[in-house]
C-alpha atoms as a PDB file:
ATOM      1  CA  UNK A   1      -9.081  15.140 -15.614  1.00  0.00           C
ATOM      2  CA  UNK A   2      -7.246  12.482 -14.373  1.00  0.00           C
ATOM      3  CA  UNK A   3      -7.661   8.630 -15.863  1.00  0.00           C
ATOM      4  CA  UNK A   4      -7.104   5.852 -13.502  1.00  0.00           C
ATOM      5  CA  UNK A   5      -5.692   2.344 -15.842  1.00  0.00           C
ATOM      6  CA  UNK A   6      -9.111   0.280 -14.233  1.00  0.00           C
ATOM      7  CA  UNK A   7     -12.093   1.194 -13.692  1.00  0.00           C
ATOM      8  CA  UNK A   8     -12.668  -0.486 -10.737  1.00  0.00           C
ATOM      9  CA  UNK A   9     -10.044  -1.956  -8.245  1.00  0.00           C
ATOM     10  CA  UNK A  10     -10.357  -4.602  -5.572  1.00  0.00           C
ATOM     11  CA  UNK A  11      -8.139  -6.551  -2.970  1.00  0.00           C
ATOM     12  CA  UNK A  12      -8.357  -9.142  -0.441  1.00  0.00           C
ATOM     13  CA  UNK A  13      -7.033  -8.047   2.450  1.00  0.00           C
ATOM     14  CA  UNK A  14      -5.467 -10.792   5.022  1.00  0.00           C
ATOM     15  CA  UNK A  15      -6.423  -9.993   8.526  1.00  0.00           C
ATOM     16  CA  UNK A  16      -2.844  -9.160  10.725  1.00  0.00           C
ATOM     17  CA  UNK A  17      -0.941  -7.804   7.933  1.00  0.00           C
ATOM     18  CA  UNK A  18       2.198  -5.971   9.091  1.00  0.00           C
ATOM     19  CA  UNK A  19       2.219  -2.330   9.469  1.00  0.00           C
ATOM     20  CA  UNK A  20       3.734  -1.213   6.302  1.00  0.00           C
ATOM     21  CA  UNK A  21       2.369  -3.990   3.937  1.00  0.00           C
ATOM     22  CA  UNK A  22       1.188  -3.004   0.340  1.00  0.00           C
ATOM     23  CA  UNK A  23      -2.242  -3.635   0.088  1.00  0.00           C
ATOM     24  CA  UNK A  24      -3.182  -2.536  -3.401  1.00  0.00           C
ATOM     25  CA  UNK A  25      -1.559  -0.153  -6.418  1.00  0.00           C
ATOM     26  CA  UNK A  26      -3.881   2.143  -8.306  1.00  0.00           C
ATOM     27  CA  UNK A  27      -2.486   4.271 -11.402  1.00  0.00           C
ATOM     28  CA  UNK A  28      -3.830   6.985 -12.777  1.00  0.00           C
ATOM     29  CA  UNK A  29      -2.426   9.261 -16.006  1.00  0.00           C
ATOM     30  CA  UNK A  30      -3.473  12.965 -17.229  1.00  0.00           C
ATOM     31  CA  UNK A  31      -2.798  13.934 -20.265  1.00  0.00           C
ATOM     32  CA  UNK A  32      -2.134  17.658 -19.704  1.00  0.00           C
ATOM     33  CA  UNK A  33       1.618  18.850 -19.823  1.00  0.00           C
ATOM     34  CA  UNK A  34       4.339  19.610 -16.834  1.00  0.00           C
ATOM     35  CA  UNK A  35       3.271  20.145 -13.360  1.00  0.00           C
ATOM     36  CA  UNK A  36      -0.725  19.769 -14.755  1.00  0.00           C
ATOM     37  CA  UNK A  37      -0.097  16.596 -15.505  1.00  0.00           C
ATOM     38  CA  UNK A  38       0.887  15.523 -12.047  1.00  0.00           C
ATOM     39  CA  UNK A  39      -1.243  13.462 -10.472  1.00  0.00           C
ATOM     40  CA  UNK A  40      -1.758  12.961  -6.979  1.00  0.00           C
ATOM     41  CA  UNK A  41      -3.368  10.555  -4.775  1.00  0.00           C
ATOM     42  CA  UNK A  42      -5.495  10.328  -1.160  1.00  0.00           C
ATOM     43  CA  UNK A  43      -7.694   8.687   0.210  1.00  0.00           C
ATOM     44  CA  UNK A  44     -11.206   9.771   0.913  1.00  0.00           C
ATOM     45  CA  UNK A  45     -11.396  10.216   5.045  1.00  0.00           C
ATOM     46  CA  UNK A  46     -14.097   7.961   6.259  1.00  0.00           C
ATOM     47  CA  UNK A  47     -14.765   5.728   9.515  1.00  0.00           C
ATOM     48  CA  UNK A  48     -14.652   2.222  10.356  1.00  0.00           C
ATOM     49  CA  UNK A  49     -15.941   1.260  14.064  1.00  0.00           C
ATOM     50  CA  UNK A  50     -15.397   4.666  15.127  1.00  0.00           C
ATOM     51  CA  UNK A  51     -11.906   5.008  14.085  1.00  0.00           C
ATOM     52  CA  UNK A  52     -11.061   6.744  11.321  1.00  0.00           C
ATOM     53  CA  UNK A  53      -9.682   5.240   7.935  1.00  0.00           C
ATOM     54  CA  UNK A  54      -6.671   6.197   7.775  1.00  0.00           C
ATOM     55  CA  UNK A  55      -5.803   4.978  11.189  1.00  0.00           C
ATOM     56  CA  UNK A  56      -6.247   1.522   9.298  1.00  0.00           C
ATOM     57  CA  UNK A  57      -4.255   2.383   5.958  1.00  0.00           C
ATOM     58  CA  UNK A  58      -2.374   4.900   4.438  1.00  0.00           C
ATOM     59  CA  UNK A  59      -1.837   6.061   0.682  1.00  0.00           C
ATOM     60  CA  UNK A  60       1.344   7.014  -1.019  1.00  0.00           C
ATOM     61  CA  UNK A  61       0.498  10.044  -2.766  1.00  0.00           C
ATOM     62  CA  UNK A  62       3.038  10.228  -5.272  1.00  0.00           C
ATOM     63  CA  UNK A  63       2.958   6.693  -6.565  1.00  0.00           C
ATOM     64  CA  UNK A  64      -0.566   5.638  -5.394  1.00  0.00           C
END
């Protein structure tokens, strides 16, 4: 299985950012060879105020 570098992460997030702004980097390894080893990233679908999540933010889900 996949190990993420930290075992937790956190950021502060400034209210207004611009659309587009990095908000936080996670990184993650597995040690299994060639395309099992690939690791890639998403983030969990979930609501805030009715809207959902990733209406908010976005993940890269090659480089996380």
């Amino acid at each position: 299985a996949p190990v993420f570098a930290e075992e937790r992460y956190s950021a502060r997030v400034p209210e207004n950012n611009a659309a587009g702004a990095l908000l936080l980097r996670v990184r993650a390894s597995d040690a299994d060879w060639g395309a099992n080893a690939r690791v890639r990233y998403r983030l969990w679908e979930g609501r805030v105020r009715g809207a959902p999540l990733s209406s908010y933010v976005s993940v890269q889900a090659e480089t996380g």
